[in-house]
N, C-alpha and C. Protein backbone atom coordinates (compact mmCIF):
# COMPACT_ATOMS: atom_id res chain seq x y z
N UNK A 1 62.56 54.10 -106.18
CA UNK A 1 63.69 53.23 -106.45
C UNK A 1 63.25 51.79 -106.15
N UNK A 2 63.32 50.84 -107.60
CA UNK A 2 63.39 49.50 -107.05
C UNK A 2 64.25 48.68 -106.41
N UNK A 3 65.39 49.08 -106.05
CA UNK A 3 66.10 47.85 -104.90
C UNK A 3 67.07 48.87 -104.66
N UNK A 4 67.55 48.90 -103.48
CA UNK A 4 68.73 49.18 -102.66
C UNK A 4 69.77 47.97 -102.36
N UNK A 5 70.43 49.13 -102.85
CA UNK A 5 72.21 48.25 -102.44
C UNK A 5 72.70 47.66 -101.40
N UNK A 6 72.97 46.44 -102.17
CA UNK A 6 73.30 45.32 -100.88
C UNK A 6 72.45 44.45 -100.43
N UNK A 7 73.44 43.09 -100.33
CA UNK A 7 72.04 42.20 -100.19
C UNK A 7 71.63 42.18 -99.04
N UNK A 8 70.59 41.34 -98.50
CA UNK A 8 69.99 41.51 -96.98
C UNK A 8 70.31 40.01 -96.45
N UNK A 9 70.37 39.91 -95.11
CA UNK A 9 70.29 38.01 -94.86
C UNK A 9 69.53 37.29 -94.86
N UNK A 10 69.31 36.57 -95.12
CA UNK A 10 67.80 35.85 -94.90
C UNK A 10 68.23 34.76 -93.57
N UNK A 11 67.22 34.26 -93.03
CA UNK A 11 67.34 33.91 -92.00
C UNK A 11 66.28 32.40 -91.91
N UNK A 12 65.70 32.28 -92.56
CA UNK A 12 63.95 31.36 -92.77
C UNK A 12 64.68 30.07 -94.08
N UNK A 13 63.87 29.05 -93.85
CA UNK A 13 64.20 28.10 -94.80
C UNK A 13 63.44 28.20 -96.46
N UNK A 14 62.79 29.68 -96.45
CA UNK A 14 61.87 29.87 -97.72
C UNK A 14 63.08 31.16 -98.27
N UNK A 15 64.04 31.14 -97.67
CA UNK A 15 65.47 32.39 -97.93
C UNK A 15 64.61 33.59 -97.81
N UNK A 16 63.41 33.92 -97.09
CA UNK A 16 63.20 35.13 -96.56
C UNK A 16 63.76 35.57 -95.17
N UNK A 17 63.80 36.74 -95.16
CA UNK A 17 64.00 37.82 -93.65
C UNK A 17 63.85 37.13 -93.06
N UNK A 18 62.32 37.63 -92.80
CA UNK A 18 61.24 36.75 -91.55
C UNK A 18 60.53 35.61 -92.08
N UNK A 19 60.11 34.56 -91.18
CA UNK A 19 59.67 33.39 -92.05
C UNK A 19 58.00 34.18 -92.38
N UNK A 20 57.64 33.02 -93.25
CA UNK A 20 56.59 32.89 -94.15
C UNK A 20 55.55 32.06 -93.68
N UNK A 21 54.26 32.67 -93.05
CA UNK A 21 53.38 31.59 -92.70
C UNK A 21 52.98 30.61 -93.74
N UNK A 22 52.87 29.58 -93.09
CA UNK A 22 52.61 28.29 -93.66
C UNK A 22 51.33 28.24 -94.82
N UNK A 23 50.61 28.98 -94.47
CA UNK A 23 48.96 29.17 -94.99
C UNK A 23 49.54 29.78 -96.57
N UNK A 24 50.50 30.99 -96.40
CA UNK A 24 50.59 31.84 -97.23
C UNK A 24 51.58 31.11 -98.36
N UNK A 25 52.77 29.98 -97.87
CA UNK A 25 53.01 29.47 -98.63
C UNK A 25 52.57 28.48 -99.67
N UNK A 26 51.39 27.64 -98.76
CA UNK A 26 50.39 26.92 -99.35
C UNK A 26 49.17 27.36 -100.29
N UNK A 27 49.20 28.54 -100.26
CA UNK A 27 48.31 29.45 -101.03
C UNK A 27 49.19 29.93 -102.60
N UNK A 28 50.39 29.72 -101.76
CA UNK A 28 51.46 30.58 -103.42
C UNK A 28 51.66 29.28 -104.06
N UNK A 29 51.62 27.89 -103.62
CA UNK A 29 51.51 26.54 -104.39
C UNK A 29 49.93 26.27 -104.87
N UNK A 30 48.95 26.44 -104.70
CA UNK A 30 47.73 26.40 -104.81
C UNK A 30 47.58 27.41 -106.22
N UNK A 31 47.76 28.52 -105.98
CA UNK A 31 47.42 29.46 -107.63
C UNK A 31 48.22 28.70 -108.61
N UNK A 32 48.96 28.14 -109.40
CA UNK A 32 49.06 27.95 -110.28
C UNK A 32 47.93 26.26 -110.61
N UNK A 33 47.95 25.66 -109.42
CA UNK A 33 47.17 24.44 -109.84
C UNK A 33 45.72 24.94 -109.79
N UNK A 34 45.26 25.93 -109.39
CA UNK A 34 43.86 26.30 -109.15
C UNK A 34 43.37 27.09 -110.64
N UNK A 35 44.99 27.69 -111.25
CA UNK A 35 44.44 27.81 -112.86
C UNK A 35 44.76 26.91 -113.94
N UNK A 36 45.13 25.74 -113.53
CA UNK A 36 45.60 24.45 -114.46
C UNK A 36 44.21 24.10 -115.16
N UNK A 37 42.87 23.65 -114.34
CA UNK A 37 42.09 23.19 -114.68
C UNK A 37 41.01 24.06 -116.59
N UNK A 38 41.44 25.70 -116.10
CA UNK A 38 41.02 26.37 -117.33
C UNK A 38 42.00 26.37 -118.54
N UNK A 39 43.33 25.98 -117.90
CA UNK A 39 44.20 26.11 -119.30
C UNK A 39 44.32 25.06 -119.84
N UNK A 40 43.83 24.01 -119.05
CA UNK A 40 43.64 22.53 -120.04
C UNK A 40 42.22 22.39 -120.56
N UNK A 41 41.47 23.06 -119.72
CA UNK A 41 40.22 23.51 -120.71
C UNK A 41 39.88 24.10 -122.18
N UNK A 42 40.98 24.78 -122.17
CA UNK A 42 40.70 25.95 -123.38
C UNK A 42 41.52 25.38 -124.28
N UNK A 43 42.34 24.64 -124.10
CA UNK A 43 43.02 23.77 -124.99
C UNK A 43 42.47 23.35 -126.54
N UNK A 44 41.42 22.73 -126.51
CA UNK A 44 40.80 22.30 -127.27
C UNK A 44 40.09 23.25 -128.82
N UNK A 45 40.31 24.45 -127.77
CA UNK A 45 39.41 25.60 -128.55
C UNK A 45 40.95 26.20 -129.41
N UNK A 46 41.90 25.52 -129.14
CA UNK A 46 43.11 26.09 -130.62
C UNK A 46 42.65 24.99 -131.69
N UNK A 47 42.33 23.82 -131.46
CA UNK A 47 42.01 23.06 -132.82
C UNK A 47 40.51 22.99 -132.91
N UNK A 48 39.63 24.23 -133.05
CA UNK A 48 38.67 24.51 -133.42
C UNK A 48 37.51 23.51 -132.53
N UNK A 49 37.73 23.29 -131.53
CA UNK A 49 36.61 22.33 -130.51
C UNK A 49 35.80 23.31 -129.57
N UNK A 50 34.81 23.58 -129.76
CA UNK A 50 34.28 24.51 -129.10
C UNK A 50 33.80 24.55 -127.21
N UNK A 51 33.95 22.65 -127.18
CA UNK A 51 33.68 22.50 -125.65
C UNK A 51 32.07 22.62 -125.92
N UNK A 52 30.96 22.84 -126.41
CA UNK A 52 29.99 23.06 -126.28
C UNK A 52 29.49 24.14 -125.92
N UNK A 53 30.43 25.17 -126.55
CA UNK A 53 29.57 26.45 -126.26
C UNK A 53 29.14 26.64 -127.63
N UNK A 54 27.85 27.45 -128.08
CA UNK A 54 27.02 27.48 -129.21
C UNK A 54 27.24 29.04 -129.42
N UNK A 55 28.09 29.22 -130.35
CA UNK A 55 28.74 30.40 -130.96
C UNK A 55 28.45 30.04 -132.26
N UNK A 56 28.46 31.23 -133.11
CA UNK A 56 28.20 31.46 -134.43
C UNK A 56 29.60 32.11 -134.87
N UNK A 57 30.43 32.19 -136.09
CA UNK A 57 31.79 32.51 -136.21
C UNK A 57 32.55 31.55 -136.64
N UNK A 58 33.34 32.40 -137.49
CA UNK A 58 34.35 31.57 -138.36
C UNK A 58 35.47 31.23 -137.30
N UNK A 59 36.11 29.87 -137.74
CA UNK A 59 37.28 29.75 -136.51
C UNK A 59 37.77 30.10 -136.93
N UNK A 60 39.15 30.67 -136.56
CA UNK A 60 40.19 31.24 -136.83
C UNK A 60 41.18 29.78 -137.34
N UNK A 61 42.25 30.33 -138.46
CA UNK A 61 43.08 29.61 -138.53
C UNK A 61 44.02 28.61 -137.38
N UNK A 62 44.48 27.64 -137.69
CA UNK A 62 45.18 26.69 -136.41
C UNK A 62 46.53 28.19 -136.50
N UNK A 63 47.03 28.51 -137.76
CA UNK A 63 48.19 29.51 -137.54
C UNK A 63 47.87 30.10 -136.60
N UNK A 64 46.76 31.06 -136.20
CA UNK A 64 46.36 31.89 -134.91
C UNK A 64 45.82 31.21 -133.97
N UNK A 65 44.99 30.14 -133.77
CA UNK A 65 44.47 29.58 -132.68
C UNK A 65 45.37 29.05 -131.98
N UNK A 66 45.94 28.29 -132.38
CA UNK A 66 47.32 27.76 -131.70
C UNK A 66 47.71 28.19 -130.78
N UNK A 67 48.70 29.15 -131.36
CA UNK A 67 49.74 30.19 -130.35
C UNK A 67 48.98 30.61 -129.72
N UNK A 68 48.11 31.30 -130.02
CA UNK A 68 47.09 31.70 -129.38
C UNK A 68 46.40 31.57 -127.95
N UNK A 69 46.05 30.07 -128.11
CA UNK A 69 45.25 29.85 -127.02
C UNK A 69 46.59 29.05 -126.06
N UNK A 70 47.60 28.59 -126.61
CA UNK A 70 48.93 28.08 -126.11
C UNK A 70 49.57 29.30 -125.42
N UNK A 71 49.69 30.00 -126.03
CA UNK A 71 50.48 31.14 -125.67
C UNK A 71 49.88 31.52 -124.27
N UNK A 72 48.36 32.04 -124.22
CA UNK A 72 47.92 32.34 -123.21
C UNK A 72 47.69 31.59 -121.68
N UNK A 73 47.88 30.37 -122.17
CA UNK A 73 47.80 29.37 -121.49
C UNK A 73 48.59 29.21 -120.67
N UNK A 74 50.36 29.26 -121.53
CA UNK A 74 51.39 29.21 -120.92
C UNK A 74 51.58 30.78 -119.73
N UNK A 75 51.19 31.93 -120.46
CA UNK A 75 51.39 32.99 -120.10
C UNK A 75 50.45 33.08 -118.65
N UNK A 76 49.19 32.39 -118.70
CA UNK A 76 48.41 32.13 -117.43
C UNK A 76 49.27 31.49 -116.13
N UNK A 77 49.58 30.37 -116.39
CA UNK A 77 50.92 29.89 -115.84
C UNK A 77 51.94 30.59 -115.47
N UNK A 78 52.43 31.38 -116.10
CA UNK A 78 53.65 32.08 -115.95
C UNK A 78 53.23 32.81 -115.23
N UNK A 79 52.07 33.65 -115.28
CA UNK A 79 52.05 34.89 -114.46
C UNK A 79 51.54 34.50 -113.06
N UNK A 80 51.08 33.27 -113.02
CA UNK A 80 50.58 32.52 -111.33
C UNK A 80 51.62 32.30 -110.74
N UNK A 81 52.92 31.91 -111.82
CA UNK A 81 54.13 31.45 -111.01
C UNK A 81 54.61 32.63 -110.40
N UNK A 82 54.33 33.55 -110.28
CA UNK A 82 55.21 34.92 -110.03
C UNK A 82 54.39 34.54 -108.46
N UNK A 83 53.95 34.40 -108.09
CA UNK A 83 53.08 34.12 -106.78
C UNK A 83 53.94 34.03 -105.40
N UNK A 84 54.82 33.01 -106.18
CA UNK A 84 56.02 32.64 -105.51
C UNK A 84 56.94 33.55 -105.16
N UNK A 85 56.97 34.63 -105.73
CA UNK A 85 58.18 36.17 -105.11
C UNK A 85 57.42 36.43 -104.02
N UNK A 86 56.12 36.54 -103.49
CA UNK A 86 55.38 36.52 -102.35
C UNK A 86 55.92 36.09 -100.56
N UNK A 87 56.48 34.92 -101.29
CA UNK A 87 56.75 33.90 -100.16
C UNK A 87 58.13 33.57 -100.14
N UNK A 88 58.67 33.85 -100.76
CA UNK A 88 60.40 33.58 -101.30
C UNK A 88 60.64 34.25 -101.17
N UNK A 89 62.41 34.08 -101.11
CA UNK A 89 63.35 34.90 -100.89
C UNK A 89 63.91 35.85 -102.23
N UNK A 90 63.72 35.13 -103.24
CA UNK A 90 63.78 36.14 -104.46
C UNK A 90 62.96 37.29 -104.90
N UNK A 91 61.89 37.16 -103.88
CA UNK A 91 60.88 38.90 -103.50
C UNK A 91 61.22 39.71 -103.05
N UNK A 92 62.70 39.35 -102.21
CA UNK A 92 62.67 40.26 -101.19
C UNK A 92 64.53 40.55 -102.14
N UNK A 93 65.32 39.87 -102.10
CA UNK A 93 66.73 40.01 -102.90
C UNK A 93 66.30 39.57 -104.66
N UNK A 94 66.97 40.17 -105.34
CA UNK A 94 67.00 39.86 -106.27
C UNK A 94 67.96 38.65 -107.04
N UNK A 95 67.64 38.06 -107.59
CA UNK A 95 68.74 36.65 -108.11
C UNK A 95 69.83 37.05 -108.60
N UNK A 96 71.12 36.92 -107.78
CA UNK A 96 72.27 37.15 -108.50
C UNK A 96 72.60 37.05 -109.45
N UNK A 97 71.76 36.46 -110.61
CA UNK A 97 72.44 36.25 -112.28
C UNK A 97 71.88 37.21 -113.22
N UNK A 98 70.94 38.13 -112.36
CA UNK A 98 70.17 39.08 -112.88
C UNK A 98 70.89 40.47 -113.30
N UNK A 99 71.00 40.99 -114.29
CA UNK A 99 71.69 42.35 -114.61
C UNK A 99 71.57 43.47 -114.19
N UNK A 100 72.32 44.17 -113.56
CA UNK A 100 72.15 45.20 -112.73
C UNK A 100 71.59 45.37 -111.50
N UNK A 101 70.68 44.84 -111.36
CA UNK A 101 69.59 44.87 -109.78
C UNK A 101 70.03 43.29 -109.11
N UNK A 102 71.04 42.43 -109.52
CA UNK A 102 70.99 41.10 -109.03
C UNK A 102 71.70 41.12 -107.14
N UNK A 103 71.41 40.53 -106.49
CA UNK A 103 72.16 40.62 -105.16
C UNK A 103 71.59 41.63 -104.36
N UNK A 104 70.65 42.76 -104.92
CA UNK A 104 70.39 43.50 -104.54
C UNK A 104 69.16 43.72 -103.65
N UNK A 105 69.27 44.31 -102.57
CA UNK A 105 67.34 44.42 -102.06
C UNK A 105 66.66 44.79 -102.67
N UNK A 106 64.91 44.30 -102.78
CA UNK A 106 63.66 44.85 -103.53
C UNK A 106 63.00 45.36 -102.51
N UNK A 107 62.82 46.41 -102.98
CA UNK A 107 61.88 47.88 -102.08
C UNK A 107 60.61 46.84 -102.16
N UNK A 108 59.80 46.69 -100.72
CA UNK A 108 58.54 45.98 -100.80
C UNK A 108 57.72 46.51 -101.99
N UNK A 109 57.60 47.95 -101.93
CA UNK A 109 56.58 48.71 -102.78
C UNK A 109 56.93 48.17 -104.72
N UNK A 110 58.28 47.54 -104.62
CA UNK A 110 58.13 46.81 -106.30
C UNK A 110 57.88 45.64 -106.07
N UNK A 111 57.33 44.91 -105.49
CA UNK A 111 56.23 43.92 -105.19
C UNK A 111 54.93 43.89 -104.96
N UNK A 112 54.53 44.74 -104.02
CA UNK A 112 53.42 44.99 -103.54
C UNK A 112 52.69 46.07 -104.33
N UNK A 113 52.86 46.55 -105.48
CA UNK A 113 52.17 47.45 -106.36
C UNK A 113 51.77 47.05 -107.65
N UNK A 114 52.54 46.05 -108.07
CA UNK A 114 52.20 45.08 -109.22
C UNK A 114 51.21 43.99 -109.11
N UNK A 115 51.75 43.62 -107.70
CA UNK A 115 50.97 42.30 -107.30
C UNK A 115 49.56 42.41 -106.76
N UNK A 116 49.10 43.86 -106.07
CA UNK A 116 48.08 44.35 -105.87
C UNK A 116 47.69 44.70 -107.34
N UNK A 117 48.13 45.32 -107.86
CA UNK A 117 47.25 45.89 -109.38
C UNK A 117 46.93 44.57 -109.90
N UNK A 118 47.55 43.41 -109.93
CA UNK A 118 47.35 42.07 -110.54
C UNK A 118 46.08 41.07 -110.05
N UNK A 119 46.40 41.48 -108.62
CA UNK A 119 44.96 40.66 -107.99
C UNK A 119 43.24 41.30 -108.02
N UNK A 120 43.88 42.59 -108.08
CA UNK A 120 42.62 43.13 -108.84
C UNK A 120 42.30 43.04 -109.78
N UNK A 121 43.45 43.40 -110.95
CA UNK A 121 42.58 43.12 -112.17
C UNK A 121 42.09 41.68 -112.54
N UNK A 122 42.55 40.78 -111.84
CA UNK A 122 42.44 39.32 -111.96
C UNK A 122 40.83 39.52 -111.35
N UNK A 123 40.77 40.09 -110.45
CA UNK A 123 39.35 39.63 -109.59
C UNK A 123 37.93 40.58 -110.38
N UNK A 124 39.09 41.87 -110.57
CA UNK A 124 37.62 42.43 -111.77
C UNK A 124 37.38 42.03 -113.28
N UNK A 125 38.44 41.44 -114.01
CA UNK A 125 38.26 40.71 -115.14
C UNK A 125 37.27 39.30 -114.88
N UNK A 126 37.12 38.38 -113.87
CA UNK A 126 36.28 37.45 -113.83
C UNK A 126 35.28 37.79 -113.28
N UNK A 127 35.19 39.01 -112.36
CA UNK A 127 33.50 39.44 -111.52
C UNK A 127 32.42 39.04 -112.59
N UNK A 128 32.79 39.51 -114.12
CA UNK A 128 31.23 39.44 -114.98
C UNK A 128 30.75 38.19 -114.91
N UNK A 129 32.03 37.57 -115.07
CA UNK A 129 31.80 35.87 -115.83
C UNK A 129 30.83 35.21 -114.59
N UNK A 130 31.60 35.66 -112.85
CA UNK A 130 30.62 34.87 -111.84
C UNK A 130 29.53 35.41 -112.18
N UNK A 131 29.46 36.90 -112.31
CA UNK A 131 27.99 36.97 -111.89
C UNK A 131 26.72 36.36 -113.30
N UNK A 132 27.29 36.50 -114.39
CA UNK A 132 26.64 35.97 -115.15
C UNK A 132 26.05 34.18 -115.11
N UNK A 133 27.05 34.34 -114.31
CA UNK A 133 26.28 32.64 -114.26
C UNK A 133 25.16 32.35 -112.69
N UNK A 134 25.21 33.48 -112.48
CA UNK A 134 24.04 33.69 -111.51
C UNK A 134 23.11 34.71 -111.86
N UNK A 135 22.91 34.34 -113.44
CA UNK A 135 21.78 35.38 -113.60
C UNK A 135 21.84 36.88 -114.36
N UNK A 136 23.41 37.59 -113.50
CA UNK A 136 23.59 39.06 -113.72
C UNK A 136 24.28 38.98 -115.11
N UNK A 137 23.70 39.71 -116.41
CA UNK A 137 24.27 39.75 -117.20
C UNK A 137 24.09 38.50 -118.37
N UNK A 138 24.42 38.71 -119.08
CA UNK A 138 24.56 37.65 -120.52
C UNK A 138 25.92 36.22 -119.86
N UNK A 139 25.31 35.14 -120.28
CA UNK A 139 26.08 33.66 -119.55
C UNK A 139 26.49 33.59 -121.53
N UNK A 140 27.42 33.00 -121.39
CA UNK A 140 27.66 32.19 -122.64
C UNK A 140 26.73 31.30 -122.70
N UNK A 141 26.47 30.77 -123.95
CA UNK A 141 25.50 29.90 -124.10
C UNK A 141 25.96 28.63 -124.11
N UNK A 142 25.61 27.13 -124.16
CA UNK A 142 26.26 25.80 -124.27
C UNK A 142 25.11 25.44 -124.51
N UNK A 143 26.24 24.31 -125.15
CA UNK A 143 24.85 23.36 -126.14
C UNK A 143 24.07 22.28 -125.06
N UNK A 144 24.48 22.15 -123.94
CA UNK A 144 23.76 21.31 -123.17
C UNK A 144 23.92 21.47 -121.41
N UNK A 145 23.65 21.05 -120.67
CA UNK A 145 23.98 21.30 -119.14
C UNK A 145 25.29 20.62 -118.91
N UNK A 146 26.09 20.02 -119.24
CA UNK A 146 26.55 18.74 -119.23
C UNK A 146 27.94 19.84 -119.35
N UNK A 147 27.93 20.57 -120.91
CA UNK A 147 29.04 21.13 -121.32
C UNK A 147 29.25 22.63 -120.31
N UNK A 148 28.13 23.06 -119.61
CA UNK A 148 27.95 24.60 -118.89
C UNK A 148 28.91 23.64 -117.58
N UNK A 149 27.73 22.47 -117.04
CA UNK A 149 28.77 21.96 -115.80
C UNK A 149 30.49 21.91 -116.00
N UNK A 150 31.09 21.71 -116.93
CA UNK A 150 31.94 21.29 -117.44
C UNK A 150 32.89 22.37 -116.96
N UNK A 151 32.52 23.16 -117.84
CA UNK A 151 32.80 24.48 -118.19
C UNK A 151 32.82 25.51 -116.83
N UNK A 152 32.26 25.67 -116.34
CA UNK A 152 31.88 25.83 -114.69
C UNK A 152 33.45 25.44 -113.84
N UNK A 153 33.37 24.05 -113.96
CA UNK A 153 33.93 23.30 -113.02
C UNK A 153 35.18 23.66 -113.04
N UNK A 154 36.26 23.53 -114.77
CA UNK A 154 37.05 24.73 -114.84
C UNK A 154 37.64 25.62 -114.94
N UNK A 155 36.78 26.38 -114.89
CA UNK A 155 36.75 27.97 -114.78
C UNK A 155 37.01 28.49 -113.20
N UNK A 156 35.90 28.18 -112.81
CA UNK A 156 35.70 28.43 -110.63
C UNK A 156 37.02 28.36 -110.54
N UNK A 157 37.96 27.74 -110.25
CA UNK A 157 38.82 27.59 -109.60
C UNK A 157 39.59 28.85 -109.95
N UNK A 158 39.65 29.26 -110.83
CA UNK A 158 40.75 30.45 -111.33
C UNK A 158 40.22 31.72 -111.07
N UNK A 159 38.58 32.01 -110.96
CA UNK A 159 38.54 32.51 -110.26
C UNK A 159 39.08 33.26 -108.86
N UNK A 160 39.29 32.36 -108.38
CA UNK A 160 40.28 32.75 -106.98
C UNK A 160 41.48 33.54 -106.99
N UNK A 161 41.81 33.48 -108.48
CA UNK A 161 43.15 33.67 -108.21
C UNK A 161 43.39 35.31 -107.73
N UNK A 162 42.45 36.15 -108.33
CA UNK A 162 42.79 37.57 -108.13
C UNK A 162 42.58 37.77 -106.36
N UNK A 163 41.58 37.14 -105.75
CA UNK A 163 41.30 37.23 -104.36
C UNK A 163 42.98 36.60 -103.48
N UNK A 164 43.05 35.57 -104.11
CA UNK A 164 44.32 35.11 -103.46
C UNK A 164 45.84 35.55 -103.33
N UNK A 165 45.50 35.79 -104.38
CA UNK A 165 47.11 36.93 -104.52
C UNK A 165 46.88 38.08 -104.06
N UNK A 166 45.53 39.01 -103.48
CA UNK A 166 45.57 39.79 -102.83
C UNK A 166 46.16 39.36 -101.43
N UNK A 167 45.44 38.37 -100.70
CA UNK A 167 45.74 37.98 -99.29
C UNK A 167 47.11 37.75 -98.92
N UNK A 168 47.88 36.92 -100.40
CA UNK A 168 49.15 36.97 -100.32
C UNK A 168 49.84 38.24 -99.93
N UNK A 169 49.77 39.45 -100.97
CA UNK A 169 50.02 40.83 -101.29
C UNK A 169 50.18 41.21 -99.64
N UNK A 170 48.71 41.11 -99.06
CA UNK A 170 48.70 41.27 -97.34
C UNK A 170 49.97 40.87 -96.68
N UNK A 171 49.85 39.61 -97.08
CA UNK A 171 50.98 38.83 -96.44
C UNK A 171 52.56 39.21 -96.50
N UNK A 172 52.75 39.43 -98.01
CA UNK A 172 54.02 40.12 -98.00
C UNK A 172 54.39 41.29 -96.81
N UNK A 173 53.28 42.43 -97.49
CA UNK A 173 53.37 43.52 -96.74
C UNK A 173 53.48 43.91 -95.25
N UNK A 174 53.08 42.89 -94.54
CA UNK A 174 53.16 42.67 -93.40
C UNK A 174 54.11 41.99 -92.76
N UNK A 175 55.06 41.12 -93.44
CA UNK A 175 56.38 40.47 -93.39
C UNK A 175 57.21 41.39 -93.78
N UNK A 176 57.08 42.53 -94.47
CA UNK A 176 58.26 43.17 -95.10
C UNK A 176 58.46 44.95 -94.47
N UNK A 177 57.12 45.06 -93.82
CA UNK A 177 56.87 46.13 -92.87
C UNK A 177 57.74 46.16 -92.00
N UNK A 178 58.57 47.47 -91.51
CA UNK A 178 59.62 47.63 -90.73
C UNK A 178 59.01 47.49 -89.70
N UNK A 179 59.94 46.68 -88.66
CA UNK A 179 59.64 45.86 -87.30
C UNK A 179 59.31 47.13 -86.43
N UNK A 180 58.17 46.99 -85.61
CA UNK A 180 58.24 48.09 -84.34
C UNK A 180 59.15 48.19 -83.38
N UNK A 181 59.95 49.29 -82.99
CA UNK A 181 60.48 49.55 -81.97
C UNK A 181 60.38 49.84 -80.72
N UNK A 182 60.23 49.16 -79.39
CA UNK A 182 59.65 48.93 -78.09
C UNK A 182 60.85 50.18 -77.53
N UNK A 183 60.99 51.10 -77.14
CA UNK A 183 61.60 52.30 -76.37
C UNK A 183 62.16 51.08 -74.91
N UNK A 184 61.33 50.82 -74.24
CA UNK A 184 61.62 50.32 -72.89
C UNK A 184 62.36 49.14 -72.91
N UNK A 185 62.51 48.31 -74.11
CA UNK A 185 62.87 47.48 -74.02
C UNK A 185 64.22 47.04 -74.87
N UNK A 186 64.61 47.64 -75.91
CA UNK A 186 65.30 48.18 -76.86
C UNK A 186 65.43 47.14 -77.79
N UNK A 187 64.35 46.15 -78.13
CA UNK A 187 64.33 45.09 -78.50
C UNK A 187 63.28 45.31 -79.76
N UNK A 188 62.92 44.45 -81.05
CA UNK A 188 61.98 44.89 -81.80
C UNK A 188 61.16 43.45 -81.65
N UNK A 189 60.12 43.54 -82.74
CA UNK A 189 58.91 42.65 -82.66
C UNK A 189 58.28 43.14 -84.11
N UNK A 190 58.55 42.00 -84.82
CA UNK A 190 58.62 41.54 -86.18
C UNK A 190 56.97 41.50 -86.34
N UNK A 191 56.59 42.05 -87.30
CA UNK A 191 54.83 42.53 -87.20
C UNK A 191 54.39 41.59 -87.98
């Protein structure tokens, strides 16, 4: 079951439960600017600009390149913004304007199962690309050092993202983990 009935209180100025370390919030603002640098990169490659990589191939129409490389771009974006249910209070309740599940609690496990499958596949979809540029595997080719530096510079950053949204993922899970119960003391301690 994804959410149980009834909302929960929040108590923290990020409208979570328990507050949100500082690191972890600064990390859920960091992924979307850490993949800005490739989606303004790739930009170029909807109106047939190759950036200097030395490919052979017909371009595709602007009808498909376009949306295309826009679409994904935006959709790169979009899916970094989700980062933010991590650290927010809309991870943990659902937004009241929402149909059916709105007001409602989110079971950690419909957070923490998407968002883990996400930071992995994020981190095993780019493993080739690092290691190829150290050698392992086929590198794209570029027409000069100039356009590889370029190209390099950003790319790296988005890299991170699958590693980071794991640590986040941590982070949730450990904020959303039911508090231990001390017997002697009858008091809890928020893990």
């Amino acid at each position: 079951m994804t959410a149980i009935v009834g909302p929960r209180p929040t108590t923290t100025a990020h409208g979570t439960e328990r507050p949100v370390p500082p690191w972890a919030s600064i990390t859920a603002h960091a992924i979307p600017l850490l993949l800005l640098p490739q989606c303004l990169w790739r930009l170029p490659f909807a109106f047939g600009f190759e950036m200097g990589l030395d490919v052979d191939g017909a371009i595709p129409s602007l009808w498909v390149s376009v949306p295309y490389v826009f679409g994904l771009s935006l959709i790169t974006e979009g899916l970094a913004l989700l980062s933010f249910g991590l650290v927010r209070g809309w991870g943990e309740v659902a937004p009241a304007w929402l149909p059916f599940i709105g007001g409602k609690r989110i079971a950690p496990s419909a957070a923490i199962i998407p968002a883990t499958l996400g930071g992995l596949g994020a981190t095993v979809f780019w493993a080739p690309v690092l290691l190829s540029w150290f050698g392992v595997g086929d590198a794209a080719p570029f027409s000069s050092d100039g356009w590889r530096t370029l190209a390099h510079l950003c790319i790296a950053p988005g890299m991170l993202w699958g590693p980071l949204v794991l640590v986040l993922t941590y982070a949730y899970y450990t904020r959303r983990r039911p508090a231990k119960h001390h017997g002697h003391s009858g008091g809890s301690v928020a893990a």
